[in-house]
Protein backbone atom coordinates (compact mmCIF):
# COMPACT_ATOMS: atom_id res chain seq x y z
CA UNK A 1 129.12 -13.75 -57.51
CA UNK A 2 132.02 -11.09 -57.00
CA UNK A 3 131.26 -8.18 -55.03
CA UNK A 4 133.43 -5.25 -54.58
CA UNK A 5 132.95 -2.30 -51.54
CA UNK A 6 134.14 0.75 -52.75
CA UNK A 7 135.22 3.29 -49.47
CA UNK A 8 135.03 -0.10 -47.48
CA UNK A 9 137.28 1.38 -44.20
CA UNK A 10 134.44 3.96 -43.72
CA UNK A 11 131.08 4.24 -41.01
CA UNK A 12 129.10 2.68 -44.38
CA UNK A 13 131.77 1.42 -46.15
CA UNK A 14 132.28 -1.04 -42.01
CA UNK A 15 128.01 -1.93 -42.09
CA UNK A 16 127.89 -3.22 -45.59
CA UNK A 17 130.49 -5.14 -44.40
CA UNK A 18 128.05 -6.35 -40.98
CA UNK A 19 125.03 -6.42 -42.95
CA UNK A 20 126.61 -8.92 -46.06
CA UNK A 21 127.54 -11.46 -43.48
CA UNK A 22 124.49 -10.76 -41.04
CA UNK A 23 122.26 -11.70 -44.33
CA UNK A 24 124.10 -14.06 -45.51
CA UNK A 25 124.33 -12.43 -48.91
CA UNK A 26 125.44 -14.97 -51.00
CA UNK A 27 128.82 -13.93 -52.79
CA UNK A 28 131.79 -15.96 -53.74
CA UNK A 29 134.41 -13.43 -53.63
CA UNK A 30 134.49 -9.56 -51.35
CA UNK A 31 136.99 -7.01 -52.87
CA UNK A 32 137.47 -3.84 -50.68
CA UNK A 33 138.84 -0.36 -52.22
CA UNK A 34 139.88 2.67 -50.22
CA UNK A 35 142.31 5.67 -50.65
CA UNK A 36 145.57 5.83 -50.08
CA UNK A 37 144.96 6.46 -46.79
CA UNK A 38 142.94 3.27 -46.15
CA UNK A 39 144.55 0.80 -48.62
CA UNK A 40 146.40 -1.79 -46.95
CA UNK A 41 144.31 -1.73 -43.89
CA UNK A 42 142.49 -5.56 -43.30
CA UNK A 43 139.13 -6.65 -42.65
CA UNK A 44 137.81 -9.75 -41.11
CA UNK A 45 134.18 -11.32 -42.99
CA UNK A 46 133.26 -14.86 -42.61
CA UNK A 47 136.43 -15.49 -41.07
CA UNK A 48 138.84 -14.69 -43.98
CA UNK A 49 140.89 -11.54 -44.03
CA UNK A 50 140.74 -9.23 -47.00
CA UNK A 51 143.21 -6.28 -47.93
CA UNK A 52 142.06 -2.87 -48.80
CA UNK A 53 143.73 -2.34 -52.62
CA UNK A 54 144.28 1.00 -53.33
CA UNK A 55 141.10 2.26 -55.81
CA UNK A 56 142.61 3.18 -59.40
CA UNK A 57 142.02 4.27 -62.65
CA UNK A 58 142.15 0.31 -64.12
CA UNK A 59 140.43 -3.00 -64.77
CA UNK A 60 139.61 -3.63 -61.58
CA UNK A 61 136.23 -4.15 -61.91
CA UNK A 62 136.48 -6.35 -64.97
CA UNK A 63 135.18 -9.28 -63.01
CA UNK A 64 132.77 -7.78 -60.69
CA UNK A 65 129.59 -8.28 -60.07
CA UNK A 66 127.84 -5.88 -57.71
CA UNK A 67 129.72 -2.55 -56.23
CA UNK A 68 128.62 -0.69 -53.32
CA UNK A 69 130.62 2.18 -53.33
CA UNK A 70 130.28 4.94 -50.44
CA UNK A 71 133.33 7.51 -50.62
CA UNK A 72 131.83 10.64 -51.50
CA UNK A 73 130.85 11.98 -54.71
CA UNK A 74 133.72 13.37 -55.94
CA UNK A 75 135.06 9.85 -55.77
CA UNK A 76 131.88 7.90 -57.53
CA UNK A 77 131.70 10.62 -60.54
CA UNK A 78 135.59 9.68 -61.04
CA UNK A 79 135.64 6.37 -60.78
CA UNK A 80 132.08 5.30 -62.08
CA UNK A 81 133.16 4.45 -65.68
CA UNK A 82 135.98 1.98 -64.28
CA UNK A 83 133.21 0.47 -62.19
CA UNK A 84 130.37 0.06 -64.80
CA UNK A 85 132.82 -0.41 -68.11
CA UNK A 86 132.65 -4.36 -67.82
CA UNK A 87 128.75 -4.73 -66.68
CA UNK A 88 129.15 -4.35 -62.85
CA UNK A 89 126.27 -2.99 -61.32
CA UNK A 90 127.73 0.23 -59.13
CA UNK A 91 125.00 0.93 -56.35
CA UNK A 92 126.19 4.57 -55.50
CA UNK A 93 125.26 5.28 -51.48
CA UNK A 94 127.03 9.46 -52.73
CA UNK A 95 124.25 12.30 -54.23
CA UNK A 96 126.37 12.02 -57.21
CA UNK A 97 123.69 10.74 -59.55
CA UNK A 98 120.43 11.00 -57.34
CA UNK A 99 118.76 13.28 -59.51
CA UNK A 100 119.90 12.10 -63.00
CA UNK A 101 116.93 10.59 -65.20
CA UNK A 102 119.11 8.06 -66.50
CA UNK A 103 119.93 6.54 -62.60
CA UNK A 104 117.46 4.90 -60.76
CA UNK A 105 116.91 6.48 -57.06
CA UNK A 106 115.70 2.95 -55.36
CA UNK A 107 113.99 2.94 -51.65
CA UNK A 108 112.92 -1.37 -51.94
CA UNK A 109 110.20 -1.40 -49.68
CA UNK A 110 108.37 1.79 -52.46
CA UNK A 111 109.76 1.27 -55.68
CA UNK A 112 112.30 -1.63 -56.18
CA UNK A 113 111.16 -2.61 -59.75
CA UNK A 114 113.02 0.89 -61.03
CA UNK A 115 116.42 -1.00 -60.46
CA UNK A 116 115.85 -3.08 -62.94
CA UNK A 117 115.97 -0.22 -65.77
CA UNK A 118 119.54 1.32 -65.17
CA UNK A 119 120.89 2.50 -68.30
CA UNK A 120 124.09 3.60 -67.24
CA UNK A 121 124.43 0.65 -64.80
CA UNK A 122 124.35 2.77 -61.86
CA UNK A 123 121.76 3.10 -59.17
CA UNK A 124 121.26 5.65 -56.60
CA UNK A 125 121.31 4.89 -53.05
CA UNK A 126 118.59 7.87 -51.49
CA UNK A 127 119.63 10.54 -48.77
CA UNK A 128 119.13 8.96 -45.64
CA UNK A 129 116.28 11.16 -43.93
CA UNK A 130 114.99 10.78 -47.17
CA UNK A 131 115.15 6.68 -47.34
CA UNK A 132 113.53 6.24 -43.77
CA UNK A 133 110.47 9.18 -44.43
CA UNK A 134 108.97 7.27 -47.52
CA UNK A 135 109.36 3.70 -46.17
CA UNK A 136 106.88 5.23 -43.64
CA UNK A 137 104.69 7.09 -46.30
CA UNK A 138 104.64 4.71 -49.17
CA UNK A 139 101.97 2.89 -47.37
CA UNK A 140 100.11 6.12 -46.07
CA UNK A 141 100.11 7.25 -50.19
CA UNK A 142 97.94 3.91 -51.09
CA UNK A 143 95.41 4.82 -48.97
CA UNK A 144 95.05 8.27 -50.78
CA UNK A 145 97.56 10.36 -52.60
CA UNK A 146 99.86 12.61 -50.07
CA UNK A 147 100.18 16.22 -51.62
CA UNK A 148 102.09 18.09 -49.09
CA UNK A 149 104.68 17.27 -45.86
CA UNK A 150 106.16 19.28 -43.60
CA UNK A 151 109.01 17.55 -41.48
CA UNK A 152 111.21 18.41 -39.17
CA UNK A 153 114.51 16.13 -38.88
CA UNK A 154 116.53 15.14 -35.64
CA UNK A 155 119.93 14.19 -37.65
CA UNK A 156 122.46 12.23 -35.24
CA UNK A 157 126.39 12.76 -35.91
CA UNK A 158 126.41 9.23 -37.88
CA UNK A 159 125.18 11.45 -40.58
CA UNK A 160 128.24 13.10 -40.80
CA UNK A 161 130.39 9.84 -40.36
CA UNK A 162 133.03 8.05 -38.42
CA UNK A 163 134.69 11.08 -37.66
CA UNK A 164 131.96 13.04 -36.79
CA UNK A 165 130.55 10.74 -34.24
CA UNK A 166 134.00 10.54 -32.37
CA UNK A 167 133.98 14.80 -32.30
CA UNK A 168 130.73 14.29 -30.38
CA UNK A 169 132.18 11.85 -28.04
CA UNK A 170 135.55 13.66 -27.75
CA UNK A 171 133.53 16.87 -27.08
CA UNK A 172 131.48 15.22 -24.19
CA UNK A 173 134.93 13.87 -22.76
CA UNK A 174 136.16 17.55 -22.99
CA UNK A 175 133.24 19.06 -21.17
CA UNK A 176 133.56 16.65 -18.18
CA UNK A 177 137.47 17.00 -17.95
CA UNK A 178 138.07 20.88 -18.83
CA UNK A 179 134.50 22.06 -18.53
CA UNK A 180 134.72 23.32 -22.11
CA UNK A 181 135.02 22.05 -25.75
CA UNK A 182 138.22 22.74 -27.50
CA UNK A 183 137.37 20.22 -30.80
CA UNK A 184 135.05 21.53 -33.41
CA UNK A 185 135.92 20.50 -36.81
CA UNK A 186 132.90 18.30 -38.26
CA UNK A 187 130.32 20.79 -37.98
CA UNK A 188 130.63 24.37 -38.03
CA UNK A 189 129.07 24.80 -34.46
CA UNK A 190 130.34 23.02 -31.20
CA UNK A 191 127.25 19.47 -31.37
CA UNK A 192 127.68 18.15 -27.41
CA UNK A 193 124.63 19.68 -25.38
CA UNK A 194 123.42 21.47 -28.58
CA UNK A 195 121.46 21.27 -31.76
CA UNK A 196 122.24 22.96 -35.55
CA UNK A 197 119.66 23.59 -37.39
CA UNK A 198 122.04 23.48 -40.47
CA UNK A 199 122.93 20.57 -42.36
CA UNK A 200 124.73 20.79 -45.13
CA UNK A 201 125.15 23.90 -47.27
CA UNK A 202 122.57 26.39 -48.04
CA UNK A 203 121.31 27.22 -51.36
CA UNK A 204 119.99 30.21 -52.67
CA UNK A 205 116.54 29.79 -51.35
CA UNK A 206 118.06 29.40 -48.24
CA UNK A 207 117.14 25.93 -47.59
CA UNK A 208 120.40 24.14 -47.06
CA UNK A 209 121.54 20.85 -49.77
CA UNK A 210 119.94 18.11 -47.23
CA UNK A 211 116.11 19.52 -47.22
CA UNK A 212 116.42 20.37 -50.76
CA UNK A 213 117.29 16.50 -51.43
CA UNK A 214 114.03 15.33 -49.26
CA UNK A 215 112.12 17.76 -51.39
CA UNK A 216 113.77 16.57 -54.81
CA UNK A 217 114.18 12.52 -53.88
CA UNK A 218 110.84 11.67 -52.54
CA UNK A 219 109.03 13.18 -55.74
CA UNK A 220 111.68 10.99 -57.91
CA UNK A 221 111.21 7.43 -55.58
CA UNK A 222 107.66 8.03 -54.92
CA UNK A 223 106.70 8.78 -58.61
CA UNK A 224 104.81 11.45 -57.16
CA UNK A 225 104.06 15.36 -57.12
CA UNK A 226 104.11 15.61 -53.71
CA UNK A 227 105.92 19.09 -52.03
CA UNK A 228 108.22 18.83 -49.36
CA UNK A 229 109.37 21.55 -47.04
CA UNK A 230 111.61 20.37 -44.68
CA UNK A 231 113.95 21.94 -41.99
CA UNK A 232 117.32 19.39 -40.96
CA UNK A 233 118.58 19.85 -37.76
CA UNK A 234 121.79 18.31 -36.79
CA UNK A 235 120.88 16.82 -32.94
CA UNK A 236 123.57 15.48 -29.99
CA UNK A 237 122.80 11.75 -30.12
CA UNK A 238 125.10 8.77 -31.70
CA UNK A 239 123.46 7.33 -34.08
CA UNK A 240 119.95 7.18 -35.20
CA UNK A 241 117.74 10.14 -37.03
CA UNK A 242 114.43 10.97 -35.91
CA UNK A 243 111.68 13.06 -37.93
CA UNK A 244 108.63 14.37 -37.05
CA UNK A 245 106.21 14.51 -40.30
CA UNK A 246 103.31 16.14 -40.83
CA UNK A 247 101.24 15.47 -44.20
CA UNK A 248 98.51 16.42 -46.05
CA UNK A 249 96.32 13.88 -48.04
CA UNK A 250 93.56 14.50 -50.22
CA UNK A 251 91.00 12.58 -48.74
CA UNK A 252 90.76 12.26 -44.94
CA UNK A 253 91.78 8.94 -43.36
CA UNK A 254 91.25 7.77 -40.38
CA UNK A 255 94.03 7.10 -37.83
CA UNK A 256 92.71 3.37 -36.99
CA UNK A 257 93.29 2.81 -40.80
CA UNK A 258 96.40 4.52 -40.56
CA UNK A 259 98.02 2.31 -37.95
CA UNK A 260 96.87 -0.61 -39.77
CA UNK A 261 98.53 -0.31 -42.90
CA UNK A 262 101.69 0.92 -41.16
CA UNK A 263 101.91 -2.10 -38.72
CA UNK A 264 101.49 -4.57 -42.21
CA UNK A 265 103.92 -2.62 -44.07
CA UNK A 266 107.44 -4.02 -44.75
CA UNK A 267 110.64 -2.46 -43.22
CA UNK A 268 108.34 -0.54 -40.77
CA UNK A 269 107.77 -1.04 -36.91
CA UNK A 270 104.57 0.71 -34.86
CA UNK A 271 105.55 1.47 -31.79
CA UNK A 272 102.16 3.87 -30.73
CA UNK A 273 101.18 3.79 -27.02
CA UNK A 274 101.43 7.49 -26.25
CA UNK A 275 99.24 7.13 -23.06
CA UNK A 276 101.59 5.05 -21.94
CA UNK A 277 104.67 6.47 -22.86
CA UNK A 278 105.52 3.89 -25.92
CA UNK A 279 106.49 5.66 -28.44
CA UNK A 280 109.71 5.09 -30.65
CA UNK A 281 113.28 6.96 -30.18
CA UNK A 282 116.85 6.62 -32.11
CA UNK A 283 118.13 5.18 -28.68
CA UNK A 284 116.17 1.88 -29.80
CA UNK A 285 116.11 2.06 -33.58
CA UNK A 286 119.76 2.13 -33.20
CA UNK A 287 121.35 -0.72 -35.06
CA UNK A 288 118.04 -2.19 -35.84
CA UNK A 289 116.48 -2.80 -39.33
CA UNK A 290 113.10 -1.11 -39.44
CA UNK A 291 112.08 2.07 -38.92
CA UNK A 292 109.91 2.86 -36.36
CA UNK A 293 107.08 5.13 -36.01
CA UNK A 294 104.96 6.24 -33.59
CA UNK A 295 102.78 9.41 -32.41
CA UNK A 296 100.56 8.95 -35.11
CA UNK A 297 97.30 11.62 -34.64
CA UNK A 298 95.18 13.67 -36.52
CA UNK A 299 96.64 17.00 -37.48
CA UNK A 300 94.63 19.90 -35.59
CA UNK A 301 94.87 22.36 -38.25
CA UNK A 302 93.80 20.59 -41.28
CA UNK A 303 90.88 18.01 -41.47
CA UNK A 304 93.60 16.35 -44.11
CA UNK A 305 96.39 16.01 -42.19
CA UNK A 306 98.26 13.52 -39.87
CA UNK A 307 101.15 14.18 -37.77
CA UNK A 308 103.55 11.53 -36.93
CA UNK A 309 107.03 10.38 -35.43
CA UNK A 310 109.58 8.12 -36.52
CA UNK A 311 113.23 7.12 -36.14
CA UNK A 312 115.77 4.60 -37.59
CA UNK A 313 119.39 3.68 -37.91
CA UNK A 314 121.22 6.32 -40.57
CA UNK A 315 123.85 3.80 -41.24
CA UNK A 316 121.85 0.71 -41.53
CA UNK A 317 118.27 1.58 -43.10
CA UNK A 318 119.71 5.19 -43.96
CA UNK A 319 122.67 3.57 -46.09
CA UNK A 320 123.77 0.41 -46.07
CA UNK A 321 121.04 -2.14 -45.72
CA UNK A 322 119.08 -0.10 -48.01
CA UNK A 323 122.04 -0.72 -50.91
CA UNK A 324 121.87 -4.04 -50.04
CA UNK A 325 118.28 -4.78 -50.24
CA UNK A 326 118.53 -3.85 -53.64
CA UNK A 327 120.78 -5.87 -54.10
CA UNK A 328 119.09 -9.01 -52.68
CA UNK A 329 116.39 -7.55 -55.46
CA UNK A 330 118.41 -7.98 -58.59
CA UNK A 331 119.36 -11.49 -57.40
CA UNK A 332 115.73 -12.60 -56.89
CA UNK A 333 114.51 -10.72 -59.97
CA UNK A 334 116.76 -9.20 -62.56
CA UNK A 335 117.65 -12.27 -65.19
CA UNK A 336 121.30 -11.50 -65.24
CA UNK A 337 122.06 -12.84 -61.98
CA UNK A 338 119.68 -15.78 -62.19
């Protein structure tokens, strides 16, 4: 089993490198691709160092297995016929292919059996705010089909990567030493002691790229007809996205059945004590697994509708682990790696 990381010096490209050895995903040989700004650059796993090659127009992927690539989507469009040309499965953590019928758009823990139909021999890795909303929903739909959701997202600067988390940090820094912020680059509006309610670029209807993906991804993963309106809000913590969700179902449900199937389900965490102040935040989902949800009540407009909370890691559950568990997936089910 070869496996290759395609944008391997980035904030993803550094957990799928955590995550592989923290799961002991069981590969022979790591190859790890970058630009020509990364290549050459080494990385510890397992205790052996590997060297960043350069990523090229070539056979380098003759002999590969499994590629998680995460460098944009520019870079996954270019490069996704060298990847796929020999039979390597490219799992593609970019929005290049998200919404192409031919691509799989694969959240494990809701619809893992579409990655074993990939025509092209590509599948989609989901928009993060998307990824961690229908682990928590999946098991909400069972209990009766969800037809509308509202949510409101609280996006950390992980979103926006490595880069973007070290703006917030520098900007904090400048605050305390100058008592203003002099760095803004990342995001179009200064992030430290702040919140953007912009993420990504707008469209014509004037929702921006992100909220139109949430609305677009979770009809595609959740095989569903479901209409999302979201609004993404870019927030001043690390690491970590939060959401608060309200949905409509078509039968009523109650919240004791509710909690139940959402402290069974897999990849989720109930954290829902609101008396007593238990409730989840990115603070803790940070560099954890699961997500976690919480603030789970009865909507008080709608004899349908639930409200709830949840958070988890962007980088881990958001990106990375997710690409991974489907890998772990195609190893324990798809016949070509058995």
């Amino acid at each position: 089993m070869r496996v290759a990381i395609v944008g391997a010096s980035g904030a993803v490209g550094q957990e799928f490198l955590r995550i592989l050895a923290q799961r002991n995903f069981p590969l022979d040989d790591l190859v790890l691709f970058g630009s020509e700004r990364s290549a050459g650059r080494k990385y510890q796993f397992r205790g052996k160092e590997y060297e960043v090659k350069l990523l090229q127009h070539n056979d380098d992927f003759k002999d590969i297995d499994i590629a998680f690539t995460s460098a944009g989507a520019g870079t996954s469009k270019e490069f996704a016929e060298d990847i796929t040309r020999y039979g390597c499965v490219m799992i593609d953590n970019s929005s290049a292919f998200r919404m192409e019928q031919d691509v799989p758009l694969v959240v494990p823990e809701c619809n893992a059996e579409d990655a074993l139909t990939r025509p092209r021999g590509i599948i989609a890795n989901p928009n993060c705010t998307t990824i961690l909303m229908v682990v928590v929903l999946q098991p909400i739909e069972r209990l009766s089909h969800i037809r509308r959701i509202h949510v409101s997202s609280y996006q950390s600067a992980s979103g926006a990567g490595a880069a973007a988390m070290a703006e917030l940090e520098q900007q904090y820094r400048e605050i305390v030493e100058t008592g203003e912020v002099k760095t803004v680059s990342k995001f179009p509006h200064q992030l430290a002691y702040n919140v953007i309610p912009q993420i990504d670029k707008m469209t014509e209807n004037d929702y921006t790229k992100e909220e139109m993906k949430m609305f677009n991804e979770t009809r595609k993963i959740m095989h569903s007809d479901v209409r999302t309106s979201a609004t993404c809000v870019r927030v001043s913590s690390l690491r970590s996205h939060s959401e608060s969700v309200w949905l409509e179902t078509e039968t009523p449900l109650e919240i004791a059945d509710i909690r139940k199937v959402l402290a069974d389900a897999p990849g989720v965490t109930l954290e829902d004590d609101p008396q007593n102040y238990v409730y989840p935040m990115p603070m803790e989902s940070a560099g954890k697994d699961d997500v976690y949800v919480g603030r789970v009540r009865k909507d008080l407009a709608d004899d349908n509708g639930i409200t709830l909370w949840l958070t988890g890691d962007q980088i881990r559950k958001g990106a990375a682990l997710n690409a991974v568990q489907i890998a772990e997936y195609l190893l324990e089910k798809d016949e070509r790696f058995k």
